[in-house]
Protein backbone atom coordinates (compact mmCIF):
# COMPACT_ATOMS: atom_id res chain seq x y z
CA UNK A 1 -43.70 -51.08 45.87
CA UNK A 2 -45.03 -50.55 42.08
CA UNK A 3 -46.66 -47.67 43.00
CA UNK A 4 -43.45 -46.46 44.72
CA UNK A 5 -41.63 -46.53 42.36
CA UNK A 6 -43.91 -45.63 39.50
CA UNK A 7 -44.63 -42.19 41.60
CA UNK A 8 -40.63 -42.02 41.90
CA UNK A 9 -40.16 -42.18 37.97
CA UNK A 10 -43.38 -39.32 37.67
CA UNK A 11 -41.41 -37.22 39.97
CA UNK A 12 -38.42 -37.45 38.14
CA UNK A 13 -40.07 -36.70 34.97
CA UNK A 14 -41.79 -33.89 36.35
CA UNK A 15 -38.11 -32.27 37.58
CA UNK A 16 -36.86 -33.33 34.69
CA UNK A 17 -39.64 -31.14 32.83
CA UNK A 18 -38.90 -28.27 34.81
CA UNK A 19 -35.30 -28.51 34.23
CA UNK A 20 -35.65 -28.95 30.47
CA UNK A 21 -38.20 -25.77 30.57
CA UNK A 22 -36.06 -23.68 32.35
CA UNK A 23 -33.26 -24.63 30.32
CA UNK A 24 -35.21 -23.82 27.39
CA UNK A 25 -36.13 -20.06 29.33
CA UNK A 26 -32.27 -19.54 29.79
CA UNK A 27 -31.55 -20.33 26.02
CA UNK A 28 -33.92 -17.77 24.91
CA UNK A 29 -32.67 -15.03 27.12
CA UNK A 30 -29.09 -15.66 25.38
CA UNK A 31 -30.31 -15.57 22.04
CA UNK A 32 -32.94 -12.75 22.16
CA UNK A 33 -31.27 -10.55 25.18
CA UNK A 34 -30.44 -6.81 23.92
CA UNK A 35 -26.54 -6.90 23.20
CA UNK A 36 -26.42 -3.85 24.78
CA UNK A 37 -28.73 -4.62 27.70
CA UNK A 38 -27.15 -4.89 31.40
CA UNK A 39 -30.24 -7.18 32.17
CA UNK A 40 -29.24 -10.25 34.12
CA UNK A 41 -30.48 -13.56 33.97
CA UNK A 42 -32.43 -14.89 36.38
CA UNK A 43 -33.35 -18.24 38.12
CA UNK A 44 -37.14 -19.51 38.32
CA UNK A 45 -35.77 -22.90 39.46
CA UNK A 46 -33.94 -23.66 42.44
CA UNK A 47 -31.23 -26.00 41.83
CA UNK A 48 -27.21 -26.04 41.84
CA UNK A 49 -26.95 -26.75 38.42
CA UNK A 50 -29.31 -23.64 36.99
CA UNK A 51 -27.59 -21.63 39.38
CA UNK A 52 -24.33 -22.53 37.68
CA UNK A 53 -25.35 -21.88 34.55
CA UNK A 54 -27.18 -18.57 35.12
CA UNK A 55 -24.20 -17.59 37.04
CA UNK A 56 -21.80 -18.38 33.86
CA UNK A 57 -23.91 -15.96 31.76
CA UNK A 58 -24.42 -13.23 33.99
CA UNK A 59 -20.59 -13.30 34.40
CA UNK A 60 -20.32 -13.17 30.19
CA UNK A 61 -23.21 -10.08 30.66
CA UNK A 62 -20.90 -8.25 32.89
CA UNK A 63 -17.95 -9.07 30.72
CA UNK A 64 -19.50 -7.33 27.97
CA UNK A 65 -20.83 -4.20 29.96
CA UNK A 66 -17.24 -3.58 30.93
CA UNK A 67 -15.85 -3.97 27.89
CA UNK A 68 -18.44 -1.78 26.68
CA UNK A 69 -18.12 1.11 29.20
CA UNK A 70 -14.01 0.72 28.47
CA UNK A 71 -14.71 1.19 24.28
CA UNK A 72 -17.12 4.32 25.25
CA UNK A 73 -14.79 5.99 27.27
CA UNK A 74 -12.08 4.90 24.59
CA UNK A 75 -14.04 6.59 21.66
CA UNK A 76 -14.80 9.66 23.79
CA UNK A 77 -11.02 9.63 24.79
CA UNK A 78 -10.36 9.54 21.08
CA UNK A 79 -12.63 12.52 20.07
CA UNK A 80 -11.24 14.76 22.77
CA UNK A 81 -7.70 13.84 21.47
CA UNK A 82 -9.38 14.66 17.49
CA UNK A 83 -10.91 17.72 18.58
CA UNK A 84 -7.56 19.11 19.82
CA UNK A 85 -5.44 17.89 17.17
CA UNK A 86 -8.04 19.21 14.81
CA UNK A 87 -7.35 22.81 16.51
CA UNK A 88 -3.52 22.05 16.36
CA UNK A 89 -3.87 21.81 12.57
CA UNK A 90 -6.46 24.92 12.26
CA UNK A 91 -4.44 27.42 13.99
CA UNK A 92 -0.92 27.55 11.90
CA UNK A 93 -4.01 26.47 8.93
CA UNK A 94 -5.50 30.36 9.91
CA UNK A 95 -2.23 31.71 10.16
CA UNK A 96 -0.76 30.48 7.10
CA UNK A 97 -4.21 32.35 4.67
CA UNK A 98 -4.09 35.52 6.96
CA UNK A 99 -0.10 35.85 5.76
CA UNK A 100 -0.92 35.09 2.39
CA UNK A 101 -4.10 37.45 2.02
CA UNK A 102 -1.85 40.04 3.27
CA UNK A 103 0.72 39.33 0.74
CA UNK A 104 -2.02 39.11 -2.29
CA UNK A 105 -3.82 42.88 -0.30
CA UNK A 106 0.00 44.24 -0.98
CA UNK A 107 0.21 42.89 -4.71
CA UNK A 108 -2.77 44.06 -5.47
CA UNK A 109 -2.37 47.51 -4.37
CA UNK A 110 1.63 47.04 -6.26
CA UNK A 111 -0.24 46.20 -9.12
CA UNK A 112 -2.51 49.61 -8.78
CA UNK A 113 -0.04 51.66 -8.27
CA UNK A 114 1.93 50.34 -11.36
CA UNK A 115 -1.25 51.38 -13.36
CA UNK A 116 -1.77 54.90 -12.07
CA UNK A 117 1.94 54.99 -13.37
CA UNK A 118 0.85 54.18 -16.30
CA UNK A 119 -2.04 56.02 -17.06
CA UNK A 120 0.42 59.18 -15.57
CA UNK A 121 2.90 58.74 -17.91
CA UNK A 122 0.69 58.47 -20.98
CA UNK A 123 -1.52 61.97 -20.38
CA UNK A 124 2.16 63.55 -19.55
CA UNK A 125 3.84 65.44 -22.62
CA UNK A 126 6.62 65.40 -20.34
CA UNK A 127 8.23 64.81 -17.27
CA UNK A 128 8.63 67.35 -14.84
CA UNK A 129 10.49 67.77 -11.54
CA UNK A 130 7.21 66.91 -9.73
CA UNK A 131 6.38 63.85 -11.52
CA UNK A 132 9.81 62.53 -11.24
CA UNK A 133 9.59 63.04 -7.80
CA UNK A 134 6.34 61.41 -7.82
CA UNK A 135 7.65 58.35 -9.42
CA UNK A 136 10.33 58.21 -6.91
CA UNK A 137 7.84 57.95 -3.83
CA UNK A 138 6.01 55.47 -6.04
CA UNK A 139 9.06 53.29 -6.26
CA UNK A 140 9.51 53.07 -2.69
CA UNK A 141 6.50 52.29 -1.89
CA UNK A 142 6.69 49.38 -4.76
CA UNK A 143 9.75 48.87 -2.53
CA UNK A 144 8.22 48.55 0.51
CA UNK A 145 5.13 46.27 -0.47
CA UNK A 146 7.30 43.76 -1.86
CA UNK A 147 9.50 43.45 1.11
CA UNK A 148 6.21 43.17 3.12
CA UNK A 149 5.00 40.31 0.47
CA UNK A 150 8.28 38.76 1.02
CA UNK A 151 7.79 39.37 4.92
CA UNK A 152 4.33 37.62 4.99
CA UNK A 153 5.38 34.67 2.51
CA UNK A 154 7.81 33.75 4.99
CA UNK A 155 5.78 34.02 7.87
CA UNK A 156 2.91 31.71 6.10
CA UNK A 157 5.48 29.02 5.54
CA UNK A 158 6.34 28.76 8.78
CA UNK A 159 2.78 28.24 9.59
CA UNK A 160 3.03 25.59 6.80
CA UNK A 161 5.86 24.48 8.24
CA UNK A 162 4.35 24.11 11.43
CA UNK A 163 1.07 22.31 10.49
CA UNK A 164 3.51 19.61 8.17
CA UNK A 165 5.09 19.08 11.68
CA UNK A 166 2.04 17.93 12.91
CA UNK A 167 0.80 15.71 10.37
CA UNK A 168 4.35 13.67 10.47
CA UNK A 169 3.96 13.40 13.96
CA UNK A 170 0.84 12.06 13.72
CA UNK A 171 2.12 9.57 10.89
CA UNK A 172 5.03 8.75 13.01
CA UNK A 173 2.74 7.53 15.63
CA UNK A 174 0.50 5.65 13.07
CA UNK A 175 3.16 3.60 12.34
CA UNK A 176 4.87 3.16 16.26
CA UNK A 177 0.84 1.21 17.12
CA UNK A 178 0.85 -0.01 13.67
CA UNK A 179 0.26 -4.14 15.19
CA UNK A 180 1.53 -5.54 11.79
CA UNK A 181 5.07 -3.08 11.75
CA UNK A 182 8.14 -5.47 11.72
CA UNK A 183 10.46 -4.50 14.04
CA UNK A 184 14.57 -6.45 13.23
CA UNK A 185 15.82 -6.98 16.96
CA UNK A 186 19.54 -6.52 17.05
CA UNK A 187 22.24 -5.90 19.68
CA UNK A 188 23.51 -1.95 19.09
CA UNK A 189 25.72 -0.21 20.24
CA UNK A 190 23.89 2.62 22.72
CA UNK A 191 26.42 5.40 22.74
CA UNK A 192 27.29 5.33 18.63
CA UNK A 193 23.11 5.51 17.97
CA UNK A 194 22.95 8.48 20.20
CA UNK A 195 25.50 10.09 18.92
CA UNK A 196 24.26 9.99 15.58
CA UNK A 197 20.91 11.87 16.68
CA UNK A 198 22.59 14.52 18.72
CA UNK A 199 25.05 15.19 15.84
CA UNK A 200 22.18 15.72 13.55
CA UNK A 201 20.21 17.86 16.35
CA UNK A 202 23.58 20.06 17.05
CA UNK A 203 22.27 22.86 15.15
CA UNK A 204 18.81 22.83 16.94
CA UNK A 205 21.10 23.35 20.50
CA UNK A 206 23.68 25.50 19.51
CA UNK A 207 20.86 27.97 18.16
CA UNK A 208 18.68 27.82 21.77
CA UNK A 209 22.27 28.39 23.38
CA UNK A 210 22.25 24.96 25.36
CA UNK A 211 24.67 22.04 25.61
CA UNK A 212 24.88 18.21 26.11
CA UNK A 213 26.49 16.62 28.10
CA UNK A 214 26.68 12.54 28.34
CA UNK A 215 28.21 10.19 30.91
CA UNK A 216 28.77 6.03 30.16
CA UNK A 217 29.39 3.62 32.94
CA UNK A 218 29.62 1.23 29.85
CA UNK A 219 31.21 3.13 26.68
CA UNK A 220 30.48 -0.63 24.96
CA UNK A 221 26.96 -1.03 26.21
CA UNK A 222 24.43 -2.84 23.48
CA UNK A 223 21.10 -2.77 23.42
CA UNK A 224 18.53 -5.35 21.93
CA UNK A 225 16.68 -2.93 19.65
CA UNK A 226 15.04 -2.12 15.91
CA UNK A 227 17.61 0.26 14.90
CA UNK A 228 15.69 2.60 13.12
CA UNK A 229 12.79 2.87 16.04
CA UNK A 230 15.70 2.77 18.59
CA UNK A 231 16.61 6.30 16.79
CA UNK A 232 13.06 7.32 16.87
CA UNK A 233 12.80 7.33 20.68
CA UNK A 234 15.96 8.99 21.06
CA UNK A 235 14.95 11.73 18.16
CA UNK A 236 11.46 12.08 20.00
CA UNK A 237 12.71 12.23 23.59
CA UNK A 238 15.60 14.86 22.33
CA UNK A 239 12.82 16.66 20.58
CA UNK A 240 10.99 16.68 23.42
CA UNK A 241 14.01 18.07 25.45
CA UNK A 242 14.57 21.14 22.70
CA UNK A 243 10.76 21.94 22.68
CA UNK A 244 9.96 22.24 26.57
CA UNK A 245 12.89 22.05 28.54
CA UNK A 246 15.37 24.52 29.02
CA UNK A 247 18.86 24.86 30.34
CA UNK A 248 21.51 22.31 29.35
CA UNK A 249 20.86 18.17 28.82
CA UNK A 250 22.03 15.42 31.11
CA UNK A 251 22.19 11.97 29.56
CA UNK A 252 23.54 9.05 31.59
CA UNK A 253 23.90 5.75 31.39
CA UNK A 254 24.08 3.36 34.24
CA UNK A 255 23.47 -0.30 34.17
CA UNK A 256 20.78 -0.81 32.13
CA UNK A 257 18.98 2.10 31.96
CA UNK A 258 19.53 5.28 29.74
CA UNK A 259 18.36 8.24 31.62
CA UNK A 260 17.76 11.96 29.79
CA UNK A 261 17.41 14.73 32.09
CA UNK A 262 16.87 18.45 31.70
CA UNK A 263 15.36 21.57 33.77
CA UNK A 264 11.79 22.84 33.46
CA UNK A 265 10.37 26.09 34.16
CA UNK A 266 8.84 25.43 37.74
CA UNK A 267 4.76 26.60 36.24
CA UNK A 268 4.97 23.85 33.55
CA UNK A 269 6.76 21.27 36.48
CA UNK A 270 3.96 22.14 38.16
CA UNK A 271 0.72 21.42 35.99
CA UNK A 272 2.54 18.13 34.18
CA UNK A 273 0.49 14.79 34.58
CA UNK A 274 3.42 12.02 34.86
CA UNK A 275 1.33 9.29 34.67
CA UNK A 276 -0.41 10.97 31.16
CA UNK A 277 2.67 11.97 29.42
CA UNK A 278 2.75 8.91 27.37
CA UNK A 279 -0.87 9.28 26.46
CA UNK A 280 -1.69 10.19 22.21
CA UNK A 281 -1.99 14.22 21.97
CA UNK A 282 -1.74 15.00 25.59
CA UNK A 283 0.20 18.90 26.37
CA UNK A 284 0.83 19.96 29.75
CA UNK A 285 -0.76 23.44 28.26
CA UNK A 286 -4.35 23.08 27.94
CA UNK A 287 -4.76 25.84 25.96
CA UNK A 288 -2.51 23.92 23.31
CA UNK A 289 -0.66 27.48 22.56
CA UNK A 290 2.55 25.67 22.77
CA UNK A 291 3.81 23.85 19.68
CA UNK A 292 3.69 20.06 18.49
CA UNK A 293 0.77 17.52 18.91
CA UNK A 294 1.87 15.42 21.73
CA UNK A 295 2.56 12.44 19.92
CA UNK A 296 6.12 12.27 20.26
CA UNK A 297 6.16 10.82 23.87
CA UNK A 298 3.22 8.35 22.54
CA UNK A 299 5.33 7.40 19.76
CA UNK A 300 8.21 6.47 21.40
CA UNK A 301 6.68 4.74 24.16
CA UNK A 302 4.74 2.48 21.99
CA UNK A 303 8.04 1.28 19.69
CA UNK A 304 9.61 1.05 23.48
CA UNK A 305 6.90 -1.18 24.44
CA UNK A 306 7.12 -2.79 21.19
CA UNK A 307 10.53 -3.58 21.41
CA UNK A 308 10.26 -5.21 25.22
CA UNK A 309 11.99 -2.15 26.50
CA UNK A 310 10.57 0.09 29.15
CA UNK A 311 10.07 4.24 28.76
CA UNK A 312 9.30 6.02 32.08
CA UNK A 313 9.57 9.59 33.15
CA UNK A 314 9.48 11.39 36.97
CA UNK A 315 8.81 15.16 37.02
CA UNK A 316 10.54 16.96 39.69
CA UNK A 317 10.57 20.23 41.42
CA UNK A 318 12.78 22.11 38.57
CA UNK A 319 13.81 19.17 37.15
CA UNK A 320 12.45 16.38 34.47
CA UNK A 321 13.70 13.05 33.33
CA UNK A 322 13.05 9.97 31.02
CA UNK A 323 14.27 6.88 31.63
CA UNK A 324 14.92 3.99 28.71
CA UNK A 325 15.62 0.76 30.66
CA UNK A 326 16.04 -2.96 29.12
């Protein structure tokens, strides 16, 4: 019986080596794997409880590789999206100096001209009929360069113009992810905060030749909303309208959901991604000829989002629409 039980407690001692080993194994792989290794753990031991245990890290392991492959593809994502919005800024950039070298080309030769002038008028006892008929081509042209200065100033600003449009937009959607923003949730008034940014877009449809035109089931309707990112969306979405649509604007309101429709010429209805309008810097024109930096979707789906309200949009044959619902 002694003996029994004496080779009993040796056997459990023995196990209870093994176990304390192998736990020892399984430490050391956790503290000394590669953070960036896929390597799983494995079992040298038979036994439910290693088992459990090497199954619980192996689970963290491919925790980690996921979240891993998911913050590659992020950062790649992100570069893409730099790289484009880098060319966005470059091209009205390029613009903008070609105007103005053309401008300082045409002041320069002004400024030549005003010194052959000069230098004329000087070694001239006096003027003849050819001279002053000389000086009046001169003139002209003096005329004519400056007009051409003016011309290329004005183009270069709106390449300016342009590339300022792009770096709001992209502060604009800085702020709309910033996590810390505060947002004031308070019941509005729908039809009165719309109104306000159509009034101030008027201008932008009267010059394109288009119209609006609105319909309320609910002339009283509220919404729970940050006022001033509640006028964001709409500014974004209407900008969005003005930029790419064409024909008039329908905006209706039924229940609880705000929808803004327009037409679209049938070859850009065609190549639009739905599902990716709401992505940072994605165009429906990959060769990015068209204007803006496709944040203004992003930015008003993240306040939407931010807000507890929902921004969707549906691309039809002809026809394309985004819907605000609450």
């Amino acid at each position: 019986m002694i003996a029994c039980i004496i080779g009993i407690a040796a056997g459990a001692c023995a196990v209870a080596f093994l176990y304390e080993r192998e736990l020892a194994r399984m430490a050391r792989f956790v503290r000394q794997r590669d953070r960036l290794s896929n390597q799983p753990l494995a079992v040298s031991l038979p036994g439910p409880g290693v088992v459990r245990v090497a199954d619980a890290v192996n689970a963290e392991v491919d925790v980690a590789r996921v979240e891993r492959q998911a913050a590659r593809q992020e950062q790649q994502a992100f570069q893409r999206d730099l790289a484009g919005f880098a060319h966005d800024i470059r091209t009205p950039l390029a613009g903008a100096r070609g105007f103005v070298q053309l401008a300082c080309d045409d002041l320069a030769a002004g400024e030549a001209a005003v010194e052959r002038l000069g230098e004329a008028a000087a070694g001239a006892g006096a003027a003849s009929a050819a001279g002053a008929a000389g000086e009046a081509a001169d003139a002209g042209a003096a005329d004519a360069r400056a007009a051409s200065v003016r011309r290329y100033l004005a183009a270069a600003t709106r390449r300016l113009d342009d590339m300022n449009g792009l770096l709001d937009a992209l502060y604009v959607y800085t702020q709309a992810i910033d996590p810390d923003r505060t947002l004031h949730l308070e019941p509005i008034a729908l039809q009165p905060a719309l109104a306000q940014v159509l009034v101030d877009r008027f201008a932008d449809f009267e010059a394109q030749g288009r119209a609006v035109h609105l319909s309320f089931e609910d002339q009283s309707a509220e919404i729970l909303a940050d006022r001033e990112a509640l006028a964001r969306i709409f500014s974004n979405v209407v900008e969005n309208a003005l930029r790419h649509g064409r024909g008039d604007v329908d905006i209706d309101q039924r229940g609880r959901e705000l929808r803004f429709s327009n037409a679209v010429d049938p070859a850009v209805a065609s190549v639009i991604d739905a599902g990716r309008l709401f992505e940072r810097f994605y165009r429906a024109d990959p060769s990015r000829t068209t204007p803006g930096a496709g944040l203004g979707l992003a930015s008003a789906k993240s306040l939407a989002d931010s807000m507890g309200l929902a921004l969707a949009a549906s691309v039809e044959p002809g026809r394309f629409t985004i819907t605000l619902a609450w």
